[in-house]
N, C-alpha and C. Protein backbone atom coordinates (compact mmCIF):
# COMPACT_ATOMS: atom_id res chain seq x y z
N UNK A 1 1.25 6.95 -5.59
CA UNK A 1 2.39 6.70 -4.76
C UNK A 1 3.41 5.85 -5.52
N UNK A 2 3.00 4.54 -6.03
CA UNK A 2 4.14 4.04 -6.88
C UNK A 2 4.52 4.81 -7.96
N UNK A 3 3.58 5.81 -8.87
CA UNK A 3 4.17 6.24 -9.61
C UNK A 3 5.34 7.16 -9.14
N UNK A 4 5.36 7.61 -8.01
CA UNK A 4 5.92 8.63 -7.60
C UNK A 4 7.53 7.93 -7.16
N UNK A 5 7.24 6.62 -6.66
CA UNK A 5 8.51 6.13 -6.22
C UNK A 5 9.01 5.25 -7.64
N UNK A 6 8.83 5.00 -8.75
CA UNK A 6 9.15 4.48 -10.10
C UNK A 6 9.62 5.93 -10.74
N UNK A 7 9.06 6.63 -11.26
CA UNK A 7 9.61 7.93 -11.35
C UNK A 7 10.78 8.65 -10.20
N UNK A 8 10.97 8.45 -9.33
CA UNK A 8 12.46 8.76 -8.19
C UNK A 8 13.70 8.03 -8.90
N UNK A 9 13.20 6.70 -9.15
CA UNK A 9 14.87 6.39 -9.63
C UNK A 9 14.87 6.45 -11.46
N UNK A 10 13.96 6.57 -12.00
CA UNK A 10 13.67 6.79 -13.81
C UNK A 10 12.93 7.98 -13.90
N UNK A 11 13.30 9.38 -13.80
CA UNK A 11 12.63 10.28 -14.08
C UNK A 11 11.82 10.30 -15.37
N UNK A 12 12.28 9.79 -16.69
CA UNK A 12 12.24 9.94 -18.18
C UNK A 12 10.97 8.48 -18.19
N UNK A 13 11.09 8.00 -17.76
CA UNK A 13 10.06 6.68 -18.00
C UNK A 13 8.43 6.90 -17.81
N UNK A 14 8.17 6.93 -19.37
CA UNK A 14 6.68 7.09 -19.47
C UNK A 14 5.67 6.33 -18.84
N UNK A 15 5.31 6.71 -17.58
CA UNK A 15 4.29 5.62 -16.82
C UNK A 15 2.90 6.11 -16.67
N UNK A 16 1.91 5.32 -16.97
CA UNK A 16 0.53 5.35 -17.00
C UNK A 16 0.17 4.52 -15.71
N UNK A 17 -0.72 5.12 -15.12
CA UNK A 17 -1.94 4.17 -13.90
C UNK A 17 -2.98 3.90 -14.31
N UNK A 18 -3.09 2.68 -14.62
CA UNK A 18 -4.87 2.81 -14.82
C UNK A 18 -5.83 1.68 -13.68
N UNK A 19 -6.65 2.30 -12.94
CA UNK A 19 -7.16 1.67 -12.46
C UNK A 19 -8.28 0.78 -13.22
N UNK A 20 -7.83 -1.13 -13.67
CA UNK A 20 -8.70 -1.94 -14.24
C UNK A 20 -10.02 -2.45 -13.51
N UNK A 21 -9.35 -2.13 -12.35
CA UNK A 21 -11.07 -2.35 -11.96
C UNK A 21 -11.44 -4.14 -11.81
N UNK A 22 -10.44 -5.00 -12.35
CA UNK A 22 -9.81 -6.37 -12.06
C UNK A 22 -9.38 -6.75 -11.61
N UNK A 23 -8.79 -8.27 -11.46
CA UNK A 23 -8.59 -9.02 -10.79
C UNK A 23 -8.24 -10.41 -11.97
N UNK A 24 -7.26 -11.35 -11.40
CA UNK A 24 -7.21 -12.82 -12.22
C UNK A 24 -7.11 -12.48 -13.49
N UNK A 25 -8.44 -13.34 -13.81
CA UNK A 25 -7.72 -13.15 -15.84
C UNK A 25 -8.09 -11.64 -16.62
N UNK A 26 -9.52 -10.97 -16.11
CA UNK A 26 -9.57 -9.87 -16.53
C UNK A 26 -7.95 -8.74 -16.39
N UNK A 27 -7.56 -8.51 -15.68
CA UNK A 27 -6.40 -8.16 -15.57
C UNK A 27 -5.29 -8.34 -16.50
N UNK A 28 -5.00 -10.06 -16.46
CA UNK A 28 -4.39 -10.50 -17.47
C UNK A 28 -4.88 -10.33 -18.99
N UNK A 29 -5.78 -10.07 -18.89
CA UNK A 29 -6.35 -10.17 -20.59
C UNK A 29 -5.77 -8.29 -20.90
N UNK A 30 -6.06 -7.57 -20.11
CA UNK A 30 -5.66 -5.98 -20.07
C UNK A 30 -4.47 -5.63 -20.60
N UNK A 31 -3.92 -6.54 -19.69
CA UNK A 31 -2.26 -6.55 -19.80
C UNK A 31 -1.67 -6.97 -21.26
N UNK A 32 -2.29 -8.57 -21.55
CA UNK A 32 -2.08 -9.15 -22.82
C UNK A 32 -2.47 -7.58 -23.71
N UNK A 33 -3.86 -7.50 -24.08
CA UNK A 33 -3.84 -6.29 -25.21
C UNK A 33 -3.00 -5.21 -24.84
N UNK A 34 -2.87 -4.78 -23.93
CA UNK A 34 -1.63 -3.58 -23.96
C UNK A 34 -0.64 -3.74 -24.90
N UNK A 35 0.20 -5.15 -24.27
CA UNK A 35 1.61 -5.41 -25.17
C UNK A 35 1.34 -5.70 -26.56
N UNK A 36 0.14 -6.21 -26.82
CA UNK A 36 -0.13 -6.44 -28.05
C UNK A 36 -0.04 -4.96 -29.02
N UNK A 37 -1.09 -3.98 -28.31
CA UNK A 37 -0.84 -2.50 -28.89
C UNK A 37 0.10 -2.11 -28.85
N UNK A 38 1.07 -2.27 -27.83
CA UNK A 38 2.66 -1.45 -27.89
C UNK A 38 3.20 -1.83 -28.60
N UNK A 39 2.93 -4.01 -28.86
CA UNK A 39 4.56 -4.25 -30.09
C UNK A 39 3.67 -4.13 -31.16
N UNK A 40 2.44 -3.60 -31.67
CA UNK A 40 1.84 -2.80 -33.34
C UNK A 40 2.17 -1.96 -33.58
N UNK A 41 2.99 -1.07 -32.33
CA UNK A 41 3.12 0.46 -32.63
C UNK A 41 2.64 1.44 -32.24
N UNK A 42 1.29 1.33 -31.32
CA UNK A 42 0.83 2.64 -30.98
C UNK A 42 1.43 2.97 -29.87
N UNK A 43 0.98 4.21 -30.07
CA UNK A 43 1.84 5.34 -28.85
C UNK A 43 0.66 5.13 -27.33
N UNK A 44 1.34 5.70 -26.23
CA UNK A 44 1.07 5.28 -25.08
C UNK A 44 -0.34 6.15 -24.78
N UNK A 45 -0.91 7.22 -25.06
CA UNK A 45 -1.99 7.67 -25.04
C UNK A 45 -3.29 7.02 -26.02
N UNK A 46 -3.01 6.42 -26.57
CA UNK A 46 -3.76 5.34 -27.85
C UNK A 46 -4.09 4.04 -26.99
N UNK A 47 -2.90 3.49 -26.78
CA UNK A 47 -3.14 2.17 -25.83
C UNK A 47 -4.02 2.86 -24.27
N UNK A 48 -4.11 3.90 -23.48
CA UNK A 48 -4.49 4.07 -22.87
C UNK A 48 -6.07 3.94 -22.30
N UNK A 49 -6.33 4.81 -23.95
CA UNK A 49 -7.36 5.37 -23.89
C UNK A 49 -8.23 4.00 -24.18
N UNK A 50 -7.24 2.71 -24.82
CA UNK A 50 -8.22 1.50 -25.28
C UNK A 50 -8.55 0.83 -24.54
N UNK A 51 -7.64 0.97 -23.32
CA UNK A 51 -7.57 -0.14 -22.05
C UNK A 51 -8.52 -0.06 -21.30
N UNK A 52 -8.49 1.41 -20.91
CA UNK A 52 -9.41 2.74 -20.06
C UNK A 52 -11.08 1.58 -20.59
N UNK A 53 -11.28 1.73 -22.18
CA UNK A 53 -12.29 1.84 -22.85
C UNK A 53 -12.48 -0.09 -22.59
N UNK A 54 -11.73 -0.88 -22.39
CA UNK A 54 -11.65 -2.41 -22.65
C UNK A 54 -12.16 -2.45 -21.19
N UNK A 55 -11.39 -2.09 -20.03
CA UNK A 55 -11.76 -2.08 -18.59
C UNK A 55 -13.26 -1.65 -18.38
N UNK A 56 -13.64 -0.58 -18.81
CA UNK A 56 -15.10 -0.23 -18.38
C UNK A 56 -16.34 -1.03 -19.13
N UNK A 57 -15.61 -1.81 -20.10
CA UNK A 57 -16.45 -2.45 -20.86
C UNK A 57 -16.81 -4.42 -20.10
N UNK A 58 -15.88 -4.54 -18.87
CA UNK A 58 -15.56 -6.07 -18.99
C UNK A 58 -16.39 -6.59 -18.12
N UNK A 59 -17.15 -7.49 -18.00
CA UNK A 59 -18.03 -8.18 -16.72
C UNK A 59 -17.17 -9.40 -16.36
N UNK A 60 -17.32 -9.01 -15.10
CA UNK A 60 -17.31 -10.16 -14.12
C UNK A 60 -18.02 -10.72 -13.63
N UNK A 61 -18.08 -12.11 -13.95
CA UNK A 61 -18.79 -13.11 -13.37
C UNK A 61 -18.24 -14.46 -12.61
N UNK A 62 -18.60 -14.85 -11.44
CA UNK A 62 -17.73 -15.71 -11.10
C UNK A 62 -18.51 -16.46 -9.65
N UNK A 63 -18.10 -17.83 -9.44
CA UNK A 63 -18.37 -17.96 -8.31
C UNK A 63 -17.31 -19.16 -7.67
N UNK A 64 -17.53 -19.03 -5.98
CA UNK A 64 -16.51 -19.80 -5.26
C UNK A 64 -17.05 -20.86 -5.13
N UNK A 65 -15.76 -21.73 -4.74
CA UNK A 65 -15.68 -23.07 -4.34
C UNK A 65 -16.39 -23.61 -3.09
N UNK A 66 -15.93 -22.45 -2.27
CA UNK A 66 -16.33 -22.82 -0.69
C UNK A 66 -17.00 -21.38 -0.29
N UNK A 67 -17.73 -21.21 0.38
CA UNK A 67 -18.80 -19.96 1.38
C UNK A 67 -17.69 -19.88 2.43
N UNK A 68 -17.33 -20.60 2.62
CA UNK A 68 -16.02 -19.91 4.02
C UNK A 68 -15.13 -18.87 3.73
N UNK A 69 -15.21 -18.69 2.44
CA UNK A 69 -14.23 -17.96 2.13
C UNK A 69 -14.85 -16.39 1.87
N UNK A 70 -16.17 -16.63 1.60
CA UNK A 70 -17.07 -15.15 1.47
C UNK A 70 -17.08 -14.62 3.37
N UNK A 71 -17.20 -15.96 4.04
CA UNK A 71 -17.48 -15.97 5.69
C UNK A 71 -17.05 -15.16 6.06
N UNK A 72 -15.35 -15.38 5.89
CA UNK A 72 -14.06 -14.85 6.24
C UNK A 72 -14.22 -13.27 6.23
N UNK A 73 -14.47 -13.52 4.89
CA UNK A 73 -14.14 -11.58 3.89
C UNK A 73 -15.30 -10.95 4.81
N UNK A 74 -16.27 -12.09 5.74
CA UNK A 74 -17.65 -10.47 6.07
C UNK A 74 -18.46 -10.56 4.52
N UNK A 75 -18.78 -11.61 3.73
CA UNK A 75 -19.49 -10.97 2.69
C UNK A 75 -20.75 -11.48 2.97
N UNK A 76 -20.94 -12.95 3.72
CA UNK A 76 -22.07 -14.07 4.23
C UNK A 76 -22.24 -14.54 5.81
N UNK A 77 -22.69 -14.41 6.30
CA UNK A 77 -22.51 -15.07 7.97
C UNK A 77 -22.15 -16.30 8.26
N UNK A 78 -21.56 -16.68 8.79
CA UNK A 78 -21.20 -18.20 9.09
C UNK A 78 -22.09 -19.30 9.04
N UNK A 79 -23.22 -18.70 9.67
CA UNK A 79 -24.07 -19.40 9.88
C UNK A 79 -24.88 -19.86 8.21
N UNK A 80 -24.96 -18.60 7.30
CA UNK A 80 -25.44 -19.11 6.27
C UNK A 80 -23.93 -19.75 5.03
N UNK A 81 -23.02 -19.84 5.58
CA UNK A 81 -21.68 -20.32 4.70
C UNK A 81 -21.51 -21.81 5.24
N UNK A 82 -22.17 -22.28 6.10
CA UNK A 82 -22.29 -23.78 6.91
C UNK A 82 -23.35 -23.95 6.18
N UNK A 83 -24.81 -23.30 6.43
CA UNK A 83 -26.01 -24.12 5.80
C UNK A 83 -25.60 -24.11 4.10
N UNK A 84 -25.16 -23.22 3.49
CA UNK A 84 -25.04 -23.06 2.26
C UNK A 84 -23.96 -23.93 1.57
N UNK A 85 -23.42 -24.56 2.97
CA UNK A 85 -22.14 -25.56 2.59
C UNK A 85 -22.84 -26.70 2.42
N UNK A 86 -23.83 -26.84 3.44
CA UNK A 86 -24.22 -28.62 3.32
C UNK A 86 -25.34 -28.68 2.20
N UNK A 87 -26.10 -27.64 1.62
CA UNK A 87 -27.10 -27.52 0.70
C UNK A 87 -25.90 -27.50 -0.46
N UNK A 88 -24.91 -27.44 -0.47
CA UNK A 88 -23.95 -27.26 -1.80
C UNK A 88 -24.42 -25.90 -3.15
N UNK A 89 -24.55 -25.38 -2.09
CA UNK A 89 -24.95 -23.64 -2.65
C UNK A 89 -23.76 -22.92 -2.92
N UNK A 90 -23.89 -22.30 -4.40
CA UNK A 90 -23.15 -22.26 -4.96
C UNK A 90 -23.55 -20.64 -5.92
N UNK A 91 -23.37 -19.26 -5.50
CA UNK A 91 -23.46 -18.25 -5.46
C UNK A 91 -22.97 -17.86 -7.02
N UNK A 92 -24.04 -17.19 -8.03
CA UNK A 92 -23.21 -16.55 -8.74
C UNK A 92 -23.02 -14.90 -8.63
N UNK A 93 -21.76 -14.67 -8.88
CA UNK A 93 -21.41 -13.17 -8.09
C UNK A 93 -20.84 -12.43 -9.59
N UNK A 94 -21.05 -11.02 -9.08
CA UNK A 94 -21.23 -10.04 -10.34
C UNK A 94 -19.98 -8.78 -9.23
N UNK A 95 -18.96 -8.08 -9.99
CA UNK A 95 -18.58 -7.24 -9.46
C UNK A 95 -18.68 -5.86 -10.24
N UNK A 96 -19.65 -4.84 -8.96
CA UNK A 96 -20.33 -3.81 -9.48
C UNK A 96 -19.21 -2.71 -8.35
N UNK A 97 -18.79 -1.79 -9.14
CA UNK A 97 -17.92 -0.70 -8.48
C UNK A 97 -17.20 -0.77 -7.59
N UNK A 98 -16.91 -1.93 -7.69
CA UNK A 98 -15.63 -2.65 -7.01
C UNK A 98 -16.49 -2.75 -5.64
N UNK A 99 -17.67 -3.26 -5.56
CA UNK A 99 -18.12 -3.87 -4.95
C UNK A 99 -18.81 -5.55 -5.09
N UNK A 100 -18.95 -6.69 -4.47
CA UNK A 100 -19.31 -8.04 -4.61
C UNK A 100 -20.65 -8.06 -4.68
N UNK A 101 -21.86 -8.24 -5.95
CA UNK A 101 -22.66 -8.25 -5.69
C UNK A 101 -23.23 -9.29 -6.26
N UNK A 102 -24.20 -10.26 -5.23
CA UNK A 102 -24.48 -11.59 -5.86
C UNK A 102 -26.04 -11.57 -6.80
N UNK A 103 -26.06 -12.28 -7.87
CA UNK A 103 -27.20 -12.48 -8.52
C UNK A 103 -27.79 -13.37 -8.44
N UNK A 104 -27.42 -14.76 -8.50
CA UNK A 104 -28.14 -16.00 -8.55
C UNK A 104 -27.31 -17.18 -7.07
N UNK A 105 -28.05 -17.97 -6.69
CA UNK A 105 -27.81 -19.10 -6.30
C UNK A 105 -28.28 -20.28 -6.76
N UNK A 106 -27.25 -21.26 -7.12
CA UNK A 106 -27.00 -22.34 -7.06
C UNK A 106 -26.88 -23.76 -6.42
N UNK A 107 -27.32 -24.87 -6.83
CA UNK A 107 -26.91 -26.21 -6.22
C UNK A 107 -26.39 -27.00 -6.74
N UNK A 108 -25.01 -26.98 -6.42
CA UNK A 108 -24.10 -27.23 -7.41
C UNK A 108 -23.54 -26.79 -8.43
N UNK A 109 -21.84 -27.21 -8.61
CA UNK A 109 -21.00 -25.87 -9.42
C UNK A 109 -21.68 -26.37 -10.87
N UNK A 110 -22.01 -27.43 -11.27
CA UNK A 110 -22.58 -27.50 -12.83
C UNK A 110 -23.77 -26.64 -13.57
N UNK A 111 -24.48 -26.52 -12.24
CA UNK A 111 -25.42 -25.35 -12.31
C UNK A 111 -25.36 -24.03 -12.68
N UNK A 112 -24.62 -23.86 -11.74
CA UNK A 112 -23.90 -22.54 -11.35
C UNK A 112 -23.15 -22.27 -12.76
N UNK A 113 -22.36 -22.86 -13.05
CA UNK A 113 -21.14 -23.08 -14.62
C UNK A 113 -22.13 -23.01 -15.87
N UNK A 114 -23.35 -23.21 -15.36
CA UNK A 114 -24.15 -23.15 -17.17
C UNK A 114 -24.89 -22.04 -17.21
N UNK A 115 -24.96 -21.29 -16.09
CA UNK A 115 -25.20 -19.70 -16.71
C UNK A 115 -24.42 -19.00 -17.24
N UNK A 116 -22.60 -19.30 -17.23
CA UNK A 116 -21.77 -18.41 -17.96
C UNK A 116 -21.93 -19.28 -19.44
């Protein structure tokens, strides 16, 4: 759809979609090597195919501050985002097909921070 409405007013403008499959810095890091490949010189099917290849390659790992915020999304029940609040549980989460899937828990973010 955006390509379709970016192409309406620039017919001639070479545009690629790629779904990264990111979020935050993975995203940003995508973006960074893109421009990096475009101002070396390669052509737009080259950078594509690297991004394509950089994206399917990238793990995410990450975890939150607060369980209220998984609460919210429907990812944890309230009830365990309160107990998991006062135990200072601290979730490490993996994103698998653009789905949230958790691996480890934690007590406390220092914990949690020394498995990455």
């Amino acid at each position: 759809m955006m390509r379709d409405q970016v192409k309406e007013g620039n017919p001639n403008f070479n545009l690629v979609i790629i779904d990264s499959r990111c979020a935050s810095l993975g995203h940003g890091l995508l973006v960074k090597e893109a421009v990096r490949l475009r101002d070396s010189g390669d052509d737009v099917r080259t950078i594509e195919r690297k991004i394509r290849s950089m994206a399917a390659h990238m793990e995410h790992l990450f975890t939150v501050e607060d369980l209220d915020y998984l609460a919210k999304g429907g990812r944890v029940s309230k009830a365990s985002a309160f107990i998991g609040g006062l135990l200072n549980i601290k979730p490490l989460l993996h994103v698998e097909n653009g789905k949230l899937v958790p691996i480890e828990k934690h007590r406390g973010r220092k914990k949690c921070s020394a498995e990455f």
